[in-house]
Protein backbone atom coordinates (compact mmCIF):
# COMPACT_ATOMS: atom_id res chain seq x y z
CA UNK A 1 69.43 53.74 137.31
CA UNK A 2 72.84 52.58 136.08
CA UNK A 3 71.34 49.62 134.82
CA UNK A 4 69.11 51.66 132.56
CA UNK A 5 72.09 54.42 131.40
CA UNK A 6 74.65 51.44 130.67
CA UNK A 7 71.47 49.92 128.44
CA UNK A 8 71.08 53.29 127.10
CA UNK A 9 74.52 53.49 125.93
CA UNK A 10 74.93 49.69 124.49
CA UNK A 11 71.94 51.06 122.68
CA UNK A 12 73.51 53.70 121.15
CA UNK A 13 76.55 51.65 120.35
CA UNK A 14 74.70 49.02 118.40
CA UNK A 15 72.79 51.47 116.50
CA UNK A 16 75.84 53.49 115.45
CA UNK A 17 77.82 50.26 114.67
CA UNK A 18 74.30 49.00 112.07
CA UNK A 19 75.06 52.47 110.86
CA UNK A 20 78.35 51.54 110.10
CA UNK A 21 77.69 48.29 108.74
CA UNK A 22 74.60 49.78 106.61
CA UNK A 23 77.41 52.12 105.29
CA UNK A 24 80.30 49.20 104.29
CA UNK A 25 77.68 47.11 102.71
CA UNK A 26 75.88 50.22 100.43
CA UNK A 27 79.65 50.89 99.78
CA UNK A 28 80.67 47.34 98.64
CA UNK A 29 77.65 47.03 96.43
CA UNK A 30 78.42 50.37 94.76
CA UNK A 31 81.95 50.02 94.14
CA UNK A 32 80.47 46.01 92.72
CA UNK A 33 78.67 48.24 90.23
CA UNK A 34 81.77 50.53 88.96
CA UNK A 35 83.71 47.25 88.40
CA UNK A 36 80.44 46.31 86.48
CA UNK A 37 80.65 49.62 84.74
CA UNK A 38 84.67 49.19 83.93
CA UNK A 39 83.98 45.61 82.79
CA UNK A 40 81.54 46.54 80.09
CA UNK A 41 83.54 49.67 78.77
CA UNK A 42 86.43 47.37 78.27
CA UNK A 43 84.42 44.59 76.55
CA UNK A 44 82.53 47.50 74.45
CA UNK A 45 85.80 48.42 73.80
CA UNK A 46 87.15 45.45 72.16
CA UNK A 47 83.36 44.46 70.85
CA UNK A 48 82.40 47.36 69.57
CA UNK A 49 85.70 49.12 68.58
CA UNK A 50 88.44 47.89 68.41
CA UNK A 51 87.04 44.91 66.28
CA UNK A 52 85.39 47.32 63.69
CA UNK A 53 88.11 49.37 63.70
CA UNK A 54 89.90 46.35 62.25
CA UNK A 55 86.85 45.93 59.86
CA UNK A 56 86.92 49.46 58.66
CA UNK A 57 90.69 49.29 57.67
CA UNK A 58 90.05 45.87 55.45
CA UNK A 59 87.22 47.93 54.16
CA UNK A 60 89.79 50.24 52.80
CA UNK A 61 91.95 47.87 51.88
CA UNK A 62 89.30 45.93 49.60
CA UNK A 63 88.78 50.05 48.21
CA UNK A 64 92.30 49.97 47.44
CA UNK A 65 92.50 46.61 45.10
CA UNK A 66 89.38 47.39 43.83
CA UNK A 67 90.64 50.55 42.65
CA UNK A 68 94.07 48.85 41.64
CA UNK A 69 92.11 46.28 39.30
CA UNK A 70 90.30 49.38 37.95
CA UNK A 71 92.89 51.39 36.83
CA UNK A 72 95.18 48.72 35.26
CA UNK A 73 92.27 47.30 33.38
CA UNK A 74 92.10 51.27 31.80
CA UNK A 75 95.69 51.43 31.36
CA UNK A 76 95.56 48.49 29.08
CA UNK A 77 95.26 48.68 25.42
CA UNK A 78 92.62 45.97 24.63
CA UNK A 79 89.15 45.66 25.79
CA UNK A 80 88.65 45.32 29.98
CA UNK A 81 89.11 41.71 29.96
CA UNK A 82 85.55 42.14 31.09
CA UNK A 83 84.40 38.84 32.88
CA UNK A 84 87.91 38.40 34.58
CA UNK A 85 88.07 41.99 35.82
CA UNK A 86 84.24 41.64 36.61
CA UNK A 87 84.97 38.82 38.60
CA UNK A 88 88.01 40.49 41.01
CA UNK A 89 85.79 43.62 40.90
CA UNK A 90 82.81 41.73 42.57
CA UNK A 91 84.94 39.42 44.96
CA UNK A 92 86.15 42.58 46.35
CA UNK A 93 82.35 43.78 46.75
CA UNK A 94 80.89 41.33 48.36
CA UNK A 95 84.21 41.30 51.07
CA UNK A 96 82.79 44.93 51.49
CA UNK A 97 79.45 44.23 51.85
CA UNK A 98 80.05 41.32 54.51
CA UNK A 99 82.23 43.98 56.49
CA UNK A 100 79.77 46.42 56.71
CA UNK A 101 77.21 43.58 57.45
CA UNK A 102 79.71 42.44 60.52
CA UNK A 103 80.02 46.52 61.35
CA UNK A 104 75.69 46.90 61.48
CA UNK A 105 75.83 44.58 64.16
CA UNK A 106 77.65 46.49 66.50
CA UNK A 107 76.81 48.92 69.25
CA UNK A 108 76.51 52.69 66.96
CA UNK A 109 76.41 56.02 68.15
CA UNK A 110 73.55 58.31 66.71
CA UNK A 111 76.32 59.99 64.20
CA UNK A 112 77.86 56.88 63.44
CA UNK A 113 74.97 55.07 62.11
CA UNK A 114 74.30 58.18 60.52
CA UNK A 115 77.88 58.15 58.60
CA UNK A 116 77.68 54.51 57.77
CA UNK A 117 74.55 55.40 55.65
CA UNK A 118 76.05 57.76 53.53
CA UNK A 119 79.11 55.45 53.33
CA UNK A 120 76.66 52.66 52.12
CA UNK A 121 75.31 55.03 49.30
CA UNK A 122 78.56 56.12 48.35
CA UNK A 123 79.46 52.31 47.90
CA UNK A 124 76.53 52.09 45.80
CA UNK A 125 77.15 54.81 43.38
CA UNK A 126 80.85 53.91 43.00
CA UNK A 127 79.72 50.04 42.95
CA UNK A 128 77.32 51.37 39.79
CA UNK A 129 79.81 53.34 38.21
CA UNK A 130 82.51 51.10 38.00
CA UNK A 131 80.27 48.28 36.45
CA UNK A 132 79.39 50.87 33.82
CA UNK A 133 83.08 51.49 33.63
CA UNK A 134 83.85 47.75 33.11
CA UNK A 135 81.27 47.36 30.25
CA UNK A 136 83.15 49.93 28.26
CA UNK A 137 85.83 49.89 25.39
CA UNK A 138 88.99 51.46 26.74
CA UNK A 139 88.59 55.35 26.24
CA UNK A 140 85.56 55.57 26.63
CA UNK A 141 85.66 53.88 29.74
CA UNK A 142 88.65 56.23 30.91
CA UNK A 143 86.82 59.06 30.27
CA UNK A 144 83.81 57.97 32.85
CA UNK A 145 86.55 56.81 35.24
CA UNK A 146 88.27 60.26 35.11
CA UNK A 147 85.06 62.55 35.10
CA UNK A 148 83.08 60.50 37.76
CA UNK A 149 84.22 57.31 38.45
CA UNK A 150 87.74 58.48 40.18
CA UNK A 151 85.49 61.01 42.31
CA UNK A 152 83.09 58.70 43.67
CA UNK A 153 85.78 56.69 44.92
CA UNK A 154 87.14 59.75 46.43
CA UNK A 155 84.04 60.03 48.06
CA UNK A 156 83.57 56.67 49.16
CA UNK A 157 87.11 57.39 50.86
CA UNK A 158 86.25 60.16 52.67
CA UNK A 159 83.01 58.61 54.07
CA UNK A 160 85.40 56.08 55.30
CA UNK A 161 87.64 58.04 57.14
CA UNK A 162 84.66 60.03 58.56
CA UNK A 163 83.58 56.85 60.06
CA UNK A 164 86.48 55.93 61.40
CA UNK A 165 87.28 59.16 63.11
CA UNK A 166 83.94 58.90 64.83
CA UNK A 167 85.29 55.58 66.20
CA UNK A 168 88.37 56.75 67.48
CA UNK A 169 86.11 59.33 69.75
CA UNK A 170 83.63 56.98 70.77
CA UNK A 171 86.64 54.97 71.85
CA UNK A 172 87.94 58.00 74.08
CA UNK A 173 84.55 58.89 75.82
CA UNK A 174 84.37 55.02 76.56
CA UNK A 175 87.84 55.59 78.08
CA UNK A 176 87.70 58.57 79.80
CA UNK A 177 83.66 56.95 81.40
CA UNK A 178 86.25 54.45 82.36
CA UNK A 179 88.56 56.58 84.69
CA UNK A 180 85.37 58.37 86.23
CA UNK A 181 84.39 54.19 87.22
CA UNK A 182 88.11 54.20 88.46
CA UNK A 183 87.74 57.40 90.30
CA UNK A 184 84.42 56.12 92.11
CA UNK A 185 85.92 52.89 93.15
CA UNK A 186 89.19 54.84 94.52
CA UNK A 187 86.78 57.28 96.83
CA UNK A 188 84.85 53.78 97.82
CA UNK A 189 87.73 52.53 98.64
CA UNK A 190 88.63 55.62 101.02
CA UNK A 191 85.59 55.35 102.23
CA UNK A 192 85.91 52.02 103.92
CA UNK A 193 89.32 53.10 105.00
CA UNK A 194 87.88 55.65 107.68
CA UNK A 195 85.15 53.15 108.27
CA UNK A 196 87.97 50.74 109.76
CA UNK A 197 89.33 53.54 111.82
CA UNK A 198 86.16 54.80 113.18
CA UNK A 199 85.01 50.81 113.95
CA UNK A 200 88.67 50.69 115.34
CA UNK A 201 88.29 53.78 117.65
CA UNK A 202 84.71 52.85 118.89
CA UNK A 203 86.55 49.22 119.89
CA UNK A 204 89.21 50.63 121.91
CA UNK A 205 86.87 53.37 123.56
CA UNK A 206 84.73 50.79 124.45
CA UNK A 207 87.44 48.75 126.01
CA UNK A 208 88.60 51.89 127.50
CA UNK A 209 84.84 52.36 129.16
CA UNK A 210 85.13 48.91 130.32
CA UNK A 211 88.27 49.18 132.33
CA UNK A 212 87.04 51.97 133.58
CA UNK A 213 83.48 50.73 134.69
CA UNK A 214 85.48 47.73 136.41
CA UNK A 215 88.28 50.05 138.43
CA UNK A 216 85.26 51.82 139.78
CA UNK A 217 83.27 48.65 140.64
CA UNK A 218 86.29 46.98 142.03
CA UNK A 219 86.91 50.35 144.67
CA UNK A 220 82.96 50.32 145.50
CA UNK A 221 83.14 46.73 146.29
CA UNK A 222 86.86 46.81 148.52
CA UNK A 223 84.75 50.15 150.45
């Protein structure tokens, strides 16, 4: 009768302790995965954001020369210069058009892609216009640049700065997915805390059950 209670109770034990270790390892691997999860948001971070963030201000830097050449070549008195402007002009393009290339190739929100579109158009039409621009004698080539031309770069601008705003909130959800990861690995952490304690109880209540299973065995075996 003893025999089978104390086998009852070992039972009991070992099942409670594969509990416990069931519990530590489904903890381990899920606090393996938020690491997982904060890894990626920091490389997406620096992939996918911070680099074309970079990319998006030498966009508008190349808008800014471009727009530099532009209006000195109007300012002067003499023809555009035509193939040397041309040739600044279209150096400046194709910089543009590698940088957006580079930018495709990154991860994109819905909206983003969307806004990179209409920035692509806008580069078109501004792209067209200015060649028209450069083909032209002096005034009449001011006049196009001050009726359209100085718009559509105004335009191209602010489809720019559209797209970069939508970076700088991508950026934050990534950031704040980040410190829910955190958050998760902090309450895994706890977790295994009061696992320790509750494996350290059981051990010293089991010890305790010991010593007292041997007092009473040694005072049936001195009767």
């Amino acid at each position: 009768m003893k025999f089978a209670f104390s086998l009852k109770n070992k039972l009991k034990i070992a099942f409670l302790l594969l509990c416990i270790m069931c519990c530590t390892l489904l903890i381990r691997f899920l606090e393996d995965k938020s690491v997982e999860k904060i890894n990626a948001s920091f490389i997406s971070m620096y992939n996918d954001r911070l680099i074309p963030a970079t990319d998006l201000y030498f966009i508008a830097e190349n808008l800014y020369h471009k727009n530099a050449i532009l209006q000195k070549a109007l300012l002067g008195n003499d023809v555009l210069q035509g193939s040397t402007v041309l040739v600044k002009m279209n150096k400046h393009n194709r910089s543009i058009d590698s940088l957006i290339t580079k930018y495709e190739l990154t991860l994109l929100v819905k909206q983003e892609q969307s806004f990179l579109n209409e920035l692509k158009r806008a580069l078109l039409v501004q792209q067209g216009l200015e060649a028209k621009i450069l083909s032209l004698a002096g005034a009449e080539g001011r006049i196009i640049y001050e009726s359209v031309g100085k718009n559509a770069a105004d335009q191209t601008l602010a489809k720019l700065s559209a797209l970069i705003k939508i970076q700088s909130k991508v950026g934050n959800d990534l950031i704040k997915g980040s410190k829910i990861f955190v958050s998760g690995t902090k309450v895994y952490s706890t977790f295994q805390v009061i696992l320790a304690v509750v494996i350290g109880i059981m051990i010293v209540a089991i010890i305790s059950a010991s010593n007292v299973v041997k007092i009473h065995s040694d005072k049936f075996n001195l009767n």
